[in-house]
Protein backbone atom coordinates (compact mmCIF):
# COMPACT_ATOMS: atom_id res chain seq x y z
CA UNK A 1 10.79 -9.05 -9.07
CA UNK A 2 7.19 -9.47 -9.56
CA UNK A 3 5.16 -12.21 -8.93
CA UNK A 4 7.53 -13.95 -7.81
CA UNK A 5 9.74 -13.88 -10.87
CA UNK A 6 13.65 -14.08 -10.20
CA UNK A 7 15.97 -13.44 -12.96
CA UNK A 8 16.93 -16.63 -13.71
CA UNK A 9 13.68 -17.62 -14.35
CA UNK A 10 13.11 -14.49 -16.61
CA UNK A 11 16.18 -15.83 -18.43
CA UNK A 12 15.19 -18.76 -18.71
CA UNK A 13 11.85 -17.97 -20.13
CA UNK A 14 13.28 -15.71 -22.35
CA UNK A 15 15.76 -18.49 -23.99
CA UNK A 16 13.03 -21.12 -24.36
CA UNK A 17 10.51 -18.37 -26.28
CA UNK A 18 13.88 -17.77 -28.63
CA UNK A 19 13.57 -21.13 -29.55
CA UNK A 20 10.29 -21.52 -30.01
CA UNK A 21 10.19 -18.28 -32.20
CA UNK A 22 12.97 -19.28 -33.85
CA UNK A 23 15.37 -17.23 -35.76
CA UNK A 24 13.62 -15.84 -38.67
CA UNK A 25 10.80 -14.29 -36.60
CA UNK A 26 12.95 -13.27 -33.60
CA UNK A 27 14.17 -9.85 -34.38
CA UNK A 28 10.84 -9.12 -35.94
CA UNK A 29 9.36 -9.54 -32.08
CA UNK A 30 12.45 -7.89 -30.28
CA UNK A 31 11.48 -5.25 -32.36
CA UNK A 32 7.52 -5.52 -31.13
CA UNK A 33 8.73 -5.85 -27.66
CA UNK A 34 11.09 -2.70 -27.44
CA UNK A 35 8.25 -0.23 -29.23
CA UNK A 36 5.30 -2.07 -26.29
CA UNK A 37 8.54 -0.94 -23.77
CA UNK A 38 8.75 2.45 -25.10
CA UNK A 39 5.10 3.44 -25.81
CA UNK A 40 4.53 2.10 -22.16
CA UNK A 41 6.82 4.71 -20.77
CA UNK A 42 5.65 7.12 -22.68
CA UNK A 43 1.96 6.58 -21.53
CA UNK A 44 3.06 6.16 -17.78
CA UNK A 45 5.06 9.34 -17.52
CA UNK A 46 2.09 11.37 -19.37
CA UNK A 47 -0.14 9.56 -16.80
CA UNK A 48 1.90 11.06 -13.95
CA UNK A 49 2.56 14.42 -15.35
CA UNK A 50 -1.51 14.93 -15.88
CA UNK A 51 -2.42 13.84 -12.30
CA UNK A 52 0.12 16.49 -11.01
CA UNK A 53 -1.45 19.14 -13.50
CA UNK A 54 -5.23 17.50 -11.86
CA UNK A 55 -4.07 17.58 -8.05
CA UNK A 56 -1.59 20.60 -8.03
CA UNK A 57 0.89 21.18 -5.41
CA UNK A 58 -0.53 19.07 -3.06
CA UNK A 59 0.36 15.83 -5.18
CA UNK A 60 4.39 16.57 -4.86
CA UNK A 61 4.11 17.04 -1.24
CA UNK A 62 2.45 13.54 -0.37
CA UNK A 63 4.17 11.64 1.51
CA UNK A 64 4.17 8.23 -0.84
CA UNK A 65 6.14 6.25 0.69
CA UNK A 66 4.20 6.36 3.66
CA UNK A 67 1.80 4.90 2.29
CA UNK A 68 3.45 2.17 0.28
CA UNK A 69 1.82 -1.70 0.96
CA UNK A 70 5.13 -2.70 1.09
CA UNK A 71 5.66 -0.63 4.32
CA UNK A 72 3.02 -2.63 6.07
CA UNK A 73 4.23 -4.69 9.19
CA UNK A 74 1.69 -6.36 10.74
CA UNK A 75 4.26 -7.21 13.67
CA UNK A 76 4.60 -3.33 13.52
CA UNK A 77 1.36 -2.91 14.15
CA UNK A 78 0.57 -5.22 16.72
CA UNK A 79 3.14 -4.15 18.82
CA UNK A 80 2.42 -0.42 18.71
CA UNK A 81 -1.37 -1.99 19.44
CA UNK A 82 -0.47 -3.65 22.55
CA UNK A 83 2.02 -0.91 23.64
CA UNK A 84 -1.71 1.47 23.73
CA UNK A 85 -2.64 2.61 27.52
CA UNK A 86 -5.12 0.14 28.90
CA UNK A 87 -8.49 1.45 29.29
CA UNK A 88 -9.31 3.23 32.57
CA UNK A 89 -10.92 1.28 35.28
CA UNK A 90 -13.30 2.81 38.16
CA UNK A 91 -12.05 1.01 41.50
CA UNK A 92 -14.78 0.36 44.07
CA UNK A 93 -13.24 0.83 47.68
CA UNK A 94 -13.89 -2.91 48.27
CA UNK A 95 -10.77 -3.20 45.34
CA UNK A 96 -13.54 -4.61 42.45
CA UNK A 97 -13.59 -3.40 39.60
CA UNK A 98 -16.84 -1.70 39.09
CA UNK A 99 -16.88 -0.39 35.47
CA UNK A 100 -14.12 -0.62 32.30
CA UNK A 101 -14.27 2.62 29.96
CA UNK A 102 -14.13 0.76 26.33
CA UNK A 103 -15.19 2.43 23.38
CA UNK A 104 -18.84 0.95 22.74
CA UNK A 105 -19.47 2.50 26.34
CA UNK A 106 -18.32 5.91 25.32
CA UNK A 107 -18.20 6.82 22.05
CA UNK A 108 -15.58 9.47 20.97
CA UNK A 109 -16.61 12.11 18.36
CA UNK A 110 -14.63 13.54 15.89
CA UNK A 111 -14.15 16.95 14.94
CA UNK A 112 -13.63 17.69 11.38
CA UNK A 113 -12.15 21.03 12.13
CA UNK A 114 -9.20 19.25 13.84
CA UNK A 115 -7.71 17.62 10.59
CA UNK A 116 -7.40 14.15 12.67
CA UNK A 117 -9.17 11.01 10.95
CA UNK A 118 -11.40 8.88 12.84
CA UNK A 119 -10.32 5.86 13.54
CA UNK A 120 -10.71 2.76 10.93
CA UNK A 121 -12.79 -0.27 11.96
CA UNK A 122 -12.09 -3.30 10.27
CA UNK A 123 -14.54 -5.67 11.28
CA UNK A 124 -17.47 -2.80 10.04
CA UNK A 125 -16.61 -2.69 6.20
């Protein structure tokens, strides 16, 4: 559940507030809690039905769960990282290595036109 909430410790939260209400003001707040509940919905699914009026089409075809925090595997991510072709190396005859291509020696540009998004640096934000 969320923040670390299980159930039993929403029940349990829940029985000790019914005590401390007490039994005279309880339904009175049941009653407060269920119209919070339902004006909540209400204002979350009008939320979602302007922002696919705002963004048009494109907003159904998104591809959400994609990109979902949840999804993130930092495992994931170093493997597919490490799993990358090395960078090319220039071989002297003598069997030295004379240069390594890296990417502060040759920057790569970006063409818009392409629809591919440059890559993210971490370490410059």
């Amino acid at each position: 559940m969320f923040f670390g909430l299980t159930i039993e410790k929403v029940l349990v939260i829940a029985v000790i507030a019914a005590f401390l209400i007490g039994p005279e003001r309880l339904p009175k707040y049941a009653q407060f809690l269920a119209q919070f509940t339902k004006r909540a919905r209400d204002f979350l699914r009008d939320a979602k039905t302007r922002m696919k009026d705002e963004m048009g089409p494109e907003f159904d075809e998104a591809d959400w769960r994609r990109l979902d925090p949840r999804q993130y595997d930092p495992r994931r991510i170093i493997r597919e990282a490490l799993l990358d072709d090395p960078p090319v190396a220039t071989v002297r005859a003598a069997g030295v290595a004379a240069a390594v291509t890296t990417a502060a020696a040759a920057p790569v540009r970006y063409d818009a036109a392409s629809g591919e998004p440059p890559p993210f640096d971490s370490e410059a934000t």
